[in-house]
C-alpha atoms as a PDB file:
ATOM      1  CA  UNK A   1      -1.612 -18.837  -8.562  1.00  0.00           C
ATOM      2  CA  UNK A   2      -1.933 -19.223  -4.820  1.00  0.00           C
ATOM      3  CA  UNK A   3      -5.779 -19.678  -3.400  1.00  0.00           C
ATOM      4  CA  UNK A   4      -5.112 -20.455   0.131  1.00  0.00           C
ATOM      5  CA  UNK A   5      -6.223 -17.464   1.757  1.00  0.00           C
ATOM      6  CA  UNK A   6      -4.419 -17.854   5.055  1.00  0.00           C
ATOM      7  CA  UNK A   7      -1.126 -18.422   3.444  1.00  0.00           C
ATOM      8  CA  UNK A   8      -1.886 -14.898   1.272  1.00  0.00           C
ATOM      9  CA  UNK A   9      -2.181 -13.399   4.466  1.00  0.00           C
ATOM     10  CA  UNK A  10      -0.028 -14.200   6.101  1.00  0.00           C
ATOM     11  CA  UNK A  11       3.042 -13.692   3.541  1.00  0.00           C
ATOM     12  CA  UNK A  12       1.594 -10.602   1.782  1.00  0.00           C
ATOM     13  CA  UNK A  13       4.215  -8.468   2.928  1.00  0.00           C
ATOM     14  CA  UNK A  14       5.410  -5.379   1.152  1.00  0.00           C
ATOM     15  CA  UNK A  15       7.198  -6.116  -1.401  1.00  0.00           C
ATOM     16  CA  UNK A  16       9.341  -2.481  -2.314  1.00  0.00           C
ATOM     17  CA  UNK A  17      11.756  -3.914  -5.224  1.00  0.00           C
ATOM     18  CA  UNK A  18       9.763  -4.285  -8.145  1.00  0.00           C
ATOM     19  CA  UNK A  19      10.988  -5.183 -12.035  1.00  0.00           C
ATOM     20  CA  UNK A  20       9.977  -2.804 -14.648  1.00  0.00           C
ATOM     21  CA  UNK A  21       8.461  -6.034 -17.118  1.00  0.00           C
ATOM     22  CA  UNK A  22       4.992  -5.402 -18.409  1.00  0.00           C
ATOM     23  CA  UNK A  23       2.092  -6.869 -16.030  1.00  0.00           C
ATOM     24  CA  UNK A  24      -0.550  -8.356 -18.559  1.00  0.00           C
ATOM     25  CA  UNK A  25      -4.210  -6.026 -18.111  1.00  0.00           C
ATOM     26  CA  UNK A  26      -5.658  -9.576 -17.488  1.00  0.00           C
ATOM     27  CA  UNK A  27      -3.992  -9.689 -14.107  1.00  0.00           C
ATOM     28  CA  UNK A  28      -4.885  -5.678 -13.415  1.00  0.00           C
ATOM     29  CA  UNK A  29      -8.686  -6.557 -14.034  1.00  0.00           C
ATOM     30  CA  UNK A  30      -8.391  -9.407 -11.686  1.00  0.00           C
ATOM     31  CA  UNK A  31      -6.825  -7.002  -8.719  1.00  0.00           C
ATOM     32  CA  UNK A  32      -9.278  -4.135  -9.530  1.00  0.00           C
ATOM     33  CA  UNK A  33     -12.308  -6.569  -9.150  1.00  0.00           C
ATOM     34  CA  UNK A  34     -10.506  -8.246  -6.569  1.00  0.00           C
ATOM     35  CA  UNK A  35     -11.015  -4.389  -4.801  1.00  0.00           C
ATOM     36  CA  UNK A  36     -14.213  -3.048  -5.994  1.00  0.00           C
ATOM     37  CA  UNK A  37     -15.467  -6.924  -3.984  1.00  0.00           C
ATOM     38  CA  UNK A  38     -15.253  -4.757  -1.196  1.00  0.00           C
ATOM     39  CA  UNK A  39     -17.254  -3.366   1.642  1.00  0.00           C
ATOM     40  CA  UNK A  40     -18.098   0.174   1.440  1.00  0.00           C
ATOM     41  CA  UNK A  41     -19.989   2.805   3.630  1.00  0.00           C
ATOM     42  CA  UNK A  42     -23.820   1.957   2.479  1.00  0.00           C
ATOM     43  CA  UNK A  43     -22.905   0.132  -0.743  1.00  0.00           C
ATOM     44  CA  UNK A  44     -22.342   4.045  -2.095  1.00  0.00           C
ATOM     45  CA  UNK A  45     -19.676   2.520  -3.907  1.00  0.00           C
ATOM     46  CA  UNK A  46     -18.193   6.152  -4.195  1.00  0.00           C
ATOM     47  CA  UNK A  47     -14.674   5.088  -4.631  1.00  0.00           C
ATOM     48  CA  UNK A  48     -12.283   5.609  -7.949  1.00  0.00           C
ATOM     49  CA  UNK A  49      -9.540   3.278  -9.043  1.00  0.00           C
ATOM     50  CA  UNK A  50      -7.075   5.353 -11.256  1.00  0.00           C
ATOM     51  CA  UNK A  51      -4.820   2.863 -12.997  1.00  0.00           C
ATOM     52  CA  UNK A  52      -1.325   4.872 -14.488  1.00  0.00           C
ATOM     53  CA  UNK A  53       1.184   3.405 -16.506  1.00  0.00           C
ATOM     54  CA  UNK A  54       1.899   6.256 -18.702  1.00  0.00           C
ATOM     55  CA  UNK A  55       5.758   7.264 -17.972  1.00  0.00           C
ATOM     56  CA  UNK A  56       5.520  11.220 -17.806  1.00  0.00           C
ATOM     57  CA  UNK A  57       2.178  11.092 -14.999  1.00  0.00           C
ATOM     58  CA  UNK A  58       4.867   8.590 -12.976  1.00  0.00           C
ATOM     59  CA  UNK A  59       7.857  10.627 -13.260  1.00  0.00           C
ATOM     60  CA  UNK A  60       5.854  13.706 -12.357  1.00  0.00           C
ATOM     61  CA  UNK A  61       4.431  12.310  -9.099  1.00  0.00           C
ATOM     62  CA  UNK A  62       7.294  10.191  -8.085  1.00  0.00           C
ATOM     63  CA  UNK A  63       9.166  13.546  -7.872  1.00  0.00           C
ATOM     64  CA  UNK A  64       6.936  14.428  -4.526  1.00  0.00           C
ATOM     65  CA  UNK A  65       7.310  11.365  -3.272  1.00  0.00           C
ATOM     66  CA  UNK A  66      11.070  11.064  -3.364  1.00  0.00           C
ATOM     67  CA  UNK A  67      11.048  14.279  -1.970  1.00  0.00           C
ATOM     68  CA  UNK A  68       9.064  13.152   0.901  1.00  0.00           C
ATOM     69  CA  UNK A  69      11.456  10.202   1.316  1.00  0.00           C
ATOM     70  CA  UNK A  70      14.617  12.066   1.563  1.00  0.00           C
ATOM     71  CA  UNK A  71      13.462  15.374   3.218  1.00  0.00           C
ATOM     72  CA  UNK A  72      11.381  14.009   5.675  1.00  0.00           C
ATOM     73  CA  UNK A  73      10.355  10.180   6.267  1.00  0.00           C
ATOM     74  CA  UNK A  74      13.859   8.941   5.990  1.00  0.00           C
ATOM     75  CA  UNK A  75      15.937  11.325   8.228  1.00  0.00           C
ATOM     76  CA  UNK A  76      12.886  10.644  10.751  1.00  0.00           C
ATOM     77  CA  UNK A  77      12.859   7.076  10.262  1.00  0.00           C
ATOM     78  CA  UNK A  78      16.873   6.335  10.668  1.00  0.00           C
ATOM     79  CA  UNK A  79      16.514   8.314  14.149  1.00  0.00           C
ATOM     80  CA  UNK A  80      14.012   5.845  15.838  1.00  0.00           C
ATOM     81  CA  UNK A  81      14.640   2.472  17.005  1.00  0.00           C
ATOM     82  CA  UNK A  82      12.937  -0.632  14.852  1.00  0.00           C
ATOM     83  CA  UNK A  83       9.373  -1.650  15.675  1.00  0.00           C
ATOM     84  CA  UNK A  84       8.467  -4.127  18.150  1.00  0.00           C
ATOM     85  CA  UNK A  85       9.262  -7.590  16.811  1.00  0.00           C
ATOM     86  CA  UNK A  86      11.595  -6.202  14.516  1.00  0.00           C
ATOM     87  CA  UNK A  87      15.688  -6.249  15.153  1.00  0.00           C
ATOM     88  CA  UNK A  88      18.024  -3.729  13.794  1.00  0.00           C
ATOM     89  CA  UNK A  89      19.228  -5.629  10.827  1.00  0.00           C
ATOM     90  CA  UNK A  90      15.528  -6.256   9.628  1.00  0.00           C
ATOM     91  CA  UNK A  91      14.596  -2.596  10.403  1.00  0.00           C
ATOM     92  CA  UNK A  92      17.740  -1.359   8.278  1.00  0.00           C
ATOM     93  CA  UNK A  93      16.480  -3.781   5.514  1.00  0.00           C
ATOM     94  CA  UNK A  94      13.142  -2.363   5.440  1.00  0.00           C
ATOM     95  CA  UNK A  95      14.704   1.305   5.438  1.00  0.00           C
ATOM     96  CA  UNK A  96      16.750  -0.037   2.367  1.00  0.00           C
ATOM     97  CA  UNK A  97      13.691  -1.553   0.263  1.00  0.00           C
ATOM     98  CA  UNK A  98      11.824   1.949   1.301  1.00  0.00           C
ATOM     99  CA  UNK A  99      14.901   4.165   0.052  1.00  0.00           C
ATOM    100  CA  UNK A 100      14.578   2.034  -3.442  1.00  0.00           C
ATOM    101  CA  UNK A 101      11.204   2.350  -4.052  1.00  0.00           C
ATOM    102  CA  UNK A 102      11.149   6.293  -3.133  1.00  0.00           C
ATOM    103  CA  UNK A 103      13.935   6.392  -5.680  1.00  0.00           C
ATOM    104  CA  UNK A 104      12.217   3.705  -8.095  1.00  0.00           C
ATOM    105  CA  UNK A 105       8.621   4.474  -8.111  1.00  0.00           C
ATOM    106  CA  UNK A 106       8.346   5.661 -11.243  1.00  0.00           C
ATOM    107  CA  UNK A 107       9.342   2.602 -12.618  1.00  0.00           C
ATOM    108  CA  UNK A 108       6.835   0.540 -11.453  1.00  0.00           C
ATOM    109  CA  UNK A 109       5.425  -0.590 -14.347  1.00  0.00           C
ATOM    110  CA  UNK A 110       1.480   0.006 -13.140  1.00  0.00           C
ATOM    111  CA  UNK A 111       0.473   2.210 -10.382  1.00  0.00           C
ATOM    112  CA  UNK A 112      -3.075   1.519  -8.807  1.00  0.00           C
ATOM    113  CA  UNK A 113      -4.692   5.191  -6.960  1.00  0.00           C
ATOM    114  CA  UNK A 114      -7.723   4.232  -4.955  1.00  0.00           C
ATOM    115  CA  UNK A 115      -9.831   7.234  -4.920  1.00  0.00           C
ATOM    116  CA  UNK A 116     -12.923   8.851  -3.515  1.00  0.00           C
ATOM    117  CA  UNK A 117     -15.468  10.625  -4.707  1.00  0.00           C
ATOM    118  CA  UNK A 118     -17.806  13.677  -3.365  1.00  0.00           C
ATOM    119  CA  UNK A 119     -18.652  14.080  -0.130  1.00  0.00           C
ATOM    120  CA  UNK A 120     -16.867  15.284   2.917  1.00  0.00           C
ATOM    121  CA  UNK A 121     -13.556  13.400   4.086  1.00  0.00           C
ATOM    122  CA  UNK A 122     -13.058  12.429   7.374  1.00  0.00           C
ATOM    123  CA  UNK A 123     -10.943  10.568   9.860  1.00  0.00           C
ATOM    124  CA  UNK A 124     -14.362   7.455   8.647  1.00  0.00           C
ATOM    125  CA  UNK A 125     -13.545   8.126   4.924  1.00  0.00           C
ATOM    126  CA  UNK A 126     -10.664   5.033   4.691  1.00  0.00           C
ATOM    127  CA  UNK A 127     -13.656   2.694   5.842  1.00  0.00           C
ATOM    128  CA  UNK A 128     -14.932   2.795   2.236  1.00  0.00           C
ATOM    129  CA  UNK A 129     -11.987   2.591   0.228  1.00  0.00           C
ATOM    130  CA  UNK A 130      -8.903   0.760   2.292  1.00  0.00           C
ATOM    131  CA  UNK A 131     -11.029  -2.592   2.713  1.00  0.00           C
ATOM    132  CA  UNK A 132     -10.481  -2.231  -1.033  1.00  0.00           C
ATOM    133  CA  UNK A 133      -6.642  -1.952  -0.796  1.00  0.00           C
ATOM    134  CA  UNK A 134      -6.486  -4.612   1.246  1.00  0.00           C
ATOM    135  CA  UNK A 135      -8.367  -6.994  -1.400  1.00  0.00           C
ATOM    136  CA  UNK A 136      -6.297  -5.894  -4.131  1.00  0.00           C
ATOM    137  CA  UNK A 137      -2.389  -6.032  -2.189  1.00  0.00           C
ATOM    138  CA  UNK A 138      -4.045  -9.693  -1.286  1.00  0.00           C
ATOM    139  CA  UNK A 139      -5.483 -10.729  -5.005  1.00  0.00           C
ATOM    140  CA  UNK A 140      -1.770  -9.238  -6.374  1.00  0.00           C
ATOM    141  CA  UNK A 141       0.214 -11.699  -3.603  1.00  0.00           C
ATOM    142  CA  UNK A 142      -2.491 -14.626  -5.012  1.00  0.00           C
ATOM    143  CA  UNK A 143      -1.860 -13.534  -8.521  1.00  0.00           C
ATOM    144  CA  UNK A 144       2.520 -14.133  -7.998  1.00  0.00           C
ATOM    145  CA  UNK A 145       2.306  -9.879  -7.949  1.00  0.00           C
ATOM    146  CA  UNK A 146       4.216  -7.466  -5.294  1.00  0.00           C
ATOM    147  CA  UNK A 147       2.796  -4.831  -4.195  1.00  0.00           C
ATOM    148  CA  UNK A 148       2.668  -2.493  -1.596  1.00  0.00           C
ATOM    149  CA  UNK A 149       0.438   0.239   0.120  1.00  0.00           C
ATOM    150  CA  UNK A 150       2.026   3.613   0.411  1.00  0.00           C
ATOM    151  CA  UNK A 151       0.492   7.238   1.445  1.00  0.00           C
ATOM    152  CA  UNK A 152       4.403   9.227   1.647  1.00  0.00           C
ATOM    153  CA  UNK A 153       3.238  11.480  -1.334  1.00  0.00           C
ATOM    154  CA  UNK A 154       0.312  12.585   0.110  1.00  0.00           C
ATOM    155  CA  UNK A 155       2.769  14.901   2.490  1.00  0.00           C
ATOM    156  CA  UNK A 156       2.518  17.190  -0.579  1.00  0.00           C
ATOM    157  CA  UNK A 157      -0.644  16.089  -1.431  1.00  0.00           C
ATOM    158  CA  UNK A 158      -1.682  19.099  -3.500  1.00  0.00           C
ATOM    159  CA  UNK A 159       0.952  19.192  -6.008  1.00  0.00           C
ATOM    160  CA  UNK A 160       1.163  15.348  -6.210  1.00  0.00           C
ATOM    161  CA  UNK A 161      -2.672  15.066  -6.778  1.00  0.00           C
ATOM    162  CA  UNK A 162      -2.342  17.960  -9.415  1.00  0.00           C
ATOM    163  CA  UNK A 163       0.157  15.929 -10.828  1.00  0.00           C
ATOM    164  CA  UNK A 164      -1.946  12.704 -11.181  1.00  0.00           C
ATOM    165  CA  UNK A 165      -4.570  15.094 -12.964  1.00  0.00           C
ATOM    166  CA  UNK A 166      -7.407  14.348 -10.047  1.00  0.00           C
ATOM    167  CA  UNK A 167     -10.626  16.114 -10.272  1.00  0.00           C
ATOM    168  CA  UNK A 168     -11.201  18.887  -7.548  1.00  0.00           C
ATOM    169  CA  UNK A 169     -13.708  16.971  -5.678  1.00  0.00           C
ATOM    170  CA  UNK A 170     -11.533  13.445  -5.873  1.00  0.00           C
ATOM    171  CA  UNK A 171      -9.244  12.598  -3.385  1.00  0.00           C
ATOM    172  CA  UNK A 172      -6.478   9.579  -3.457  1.00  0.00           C
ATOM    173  CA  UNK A 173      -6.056   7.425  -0.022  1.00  0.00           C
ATOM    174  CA  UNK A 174      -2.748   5.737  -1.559  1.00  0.00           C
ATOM    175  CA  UNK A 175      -0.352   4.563  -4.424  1.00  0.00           C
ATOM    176  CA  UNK A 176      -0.390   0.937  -4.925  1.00  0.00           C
ATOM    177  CA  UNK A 177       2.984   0.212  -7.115  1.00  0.00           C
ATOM    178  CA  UNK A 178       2.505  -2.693  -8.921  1.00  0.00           C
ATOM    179  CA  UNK A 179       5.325  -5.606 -10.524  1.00  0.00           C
ATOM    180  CA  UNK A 180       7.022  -8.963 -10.484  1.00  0.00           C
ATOM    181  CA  UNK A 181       8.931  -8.625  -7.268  1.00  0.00           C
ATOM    182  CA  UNK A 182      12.404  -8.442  -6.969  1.00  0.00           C
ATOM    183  CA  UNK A 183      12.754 -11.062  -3.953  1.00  0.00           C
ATOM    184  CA  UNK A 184      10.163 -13.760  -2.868  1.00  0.00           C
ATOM    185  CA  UNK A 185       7.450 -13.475  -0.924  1.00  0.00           C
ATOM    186  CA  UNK A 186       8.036 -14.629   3.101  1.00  0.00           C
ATOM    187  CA  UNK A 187       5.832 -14.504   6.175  1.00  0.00           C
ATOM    188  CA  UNK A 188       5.456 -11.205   7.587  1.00  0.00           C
ATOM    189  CA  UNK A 189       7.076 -10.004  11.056  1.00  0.00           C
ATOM    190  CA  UNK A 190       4.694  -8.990  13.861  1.00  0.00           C
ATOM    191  CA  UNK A 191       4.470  -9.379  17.553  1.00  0.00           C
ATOM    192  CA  UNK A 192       2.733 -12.162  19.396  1.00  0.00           C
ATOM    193  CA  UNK A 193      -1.214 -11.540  19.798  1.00  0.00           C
ATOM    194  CA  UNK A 194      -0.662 -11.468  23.575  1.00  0.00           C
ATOM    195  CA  UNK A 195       1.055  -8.097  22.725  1.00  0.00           C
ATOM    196  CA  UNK A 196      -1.657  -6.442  20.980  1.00  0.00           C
ATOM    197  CA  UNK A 197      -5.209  -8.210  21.885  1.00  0.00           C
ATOM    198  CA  UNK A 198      -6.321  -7.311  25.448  1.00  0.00           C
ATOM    199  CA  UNK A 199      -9.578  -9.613  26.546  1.00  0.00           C
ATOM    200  CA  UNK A 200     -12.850  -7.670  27.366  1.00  0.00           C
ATOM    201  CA  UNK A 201     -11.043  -4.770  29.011  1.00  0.00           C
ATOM    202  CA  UNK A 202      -8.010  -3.019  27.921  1.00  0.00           C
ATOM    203  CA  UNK A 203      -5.020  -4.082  29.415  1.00  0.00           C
ATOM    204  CA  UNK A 204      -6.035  -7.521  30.348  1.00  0.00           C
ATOM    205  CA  UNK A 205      -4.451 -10.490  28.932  1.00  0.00           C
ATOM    206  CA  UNK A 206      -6.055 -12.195  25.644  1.00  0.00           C
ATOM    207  CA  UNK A 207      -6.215 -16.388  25.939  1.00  0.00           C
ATOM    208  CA  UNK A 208      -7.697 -19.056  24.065  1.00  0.00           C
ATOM    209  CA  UNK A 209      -9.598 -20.393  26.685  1.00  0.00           C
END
């Protein structure tokens, strides 16, 4: 088990390849309380973690999502360029590892759906429920456990939440897939912070000093 917390961070990338061997409920308890450490719009504590690891509920689901995949987020994807700090041979790596897990889902072998509960959903909603994803991709790195955060069902989002069984006034912000990865873990690729952090006013350069 890993407990330095910058060196979770910064190698928790997603990890898309997944083996199908059993994750012990010990470890699942660990990520769930891992997420439900989280903040959360006024402590409300309105969110729902649905845990699936019954075949048939996967199968049924994963069908949307490979759908979405092939139909829609791939063709689009293989049309653009890679993403700054990226090159063309990582880019068509990451396209790869997506293509296997839209046609691998379902064999995951546990699926975490943070949900939430009631109220009205809005563009503020993900404040109370992805600080929770984030907890639990970070205690699965910590705990030797890929993992990654995906929302490509949730193009058909009625028949796939139909298909997880959800209550009409639930609503699911992502499926985390859950398994001993495939590859190792590695430090993730972004751009430099002078690329992305501007310094009082947009536009002007971030520094240390």
């Amino acid at each position: 088990m890993n407990t330095d917390l910058f060196e979770i961070i910064r190698t928790t990338r997603s990890m898309r390849r997944l083996k199908p061997d059993p994750v012990p409920a010990p470890l699942i308890r660990q990520i769930l309380e891992a997420g439900t450490s989280a903040a959360n719009g006024g402590n409300m504590q309105t969110w729902r973690f649905l845990v699936i690891r019954d075949p048939a509920i996967k199968a049924n689901v994963a069908q949307w999502y490979r759908r979405g995949w092939h139909e829609i987020v791939g063709p689009r994807y293989r049309e653009g360029a890679p993403a700054p700090g990226s090159s063309r041979d990582r880019f068509d790596r990451m396209l790869a590892a997506a293509e296997h897990l839209a046609d691998h889902l379902h064999e995951a072998p546990v699926w975490i759906v943070p949900c939430l509960q009631g109220g009205t959903h809005t563009r503020t909603s993900g404040s109370s429920i992805y600080p929770a994803v984030q907890n639990m991709l970070l205690a699965a790195r910590a705990l030797g456990l890929g993992a990654t955060l995906t929302t490509l069902y949730l193009l058909f989002e009625k028949e796939a939440e139909a298909a997880l069984g959800l209550p009409a006034d639930a609503h699911s912000y992502a499926i985390l897939p859950i398994g001993y990865p495939v590859g190792k873990f590695g430090p993730v690729a972004r751009t430099a912070l002078e690329d992305v952090v501007f310094a009082d006013r947009w536009g002007e350069a971030f520094t240390d000093s």
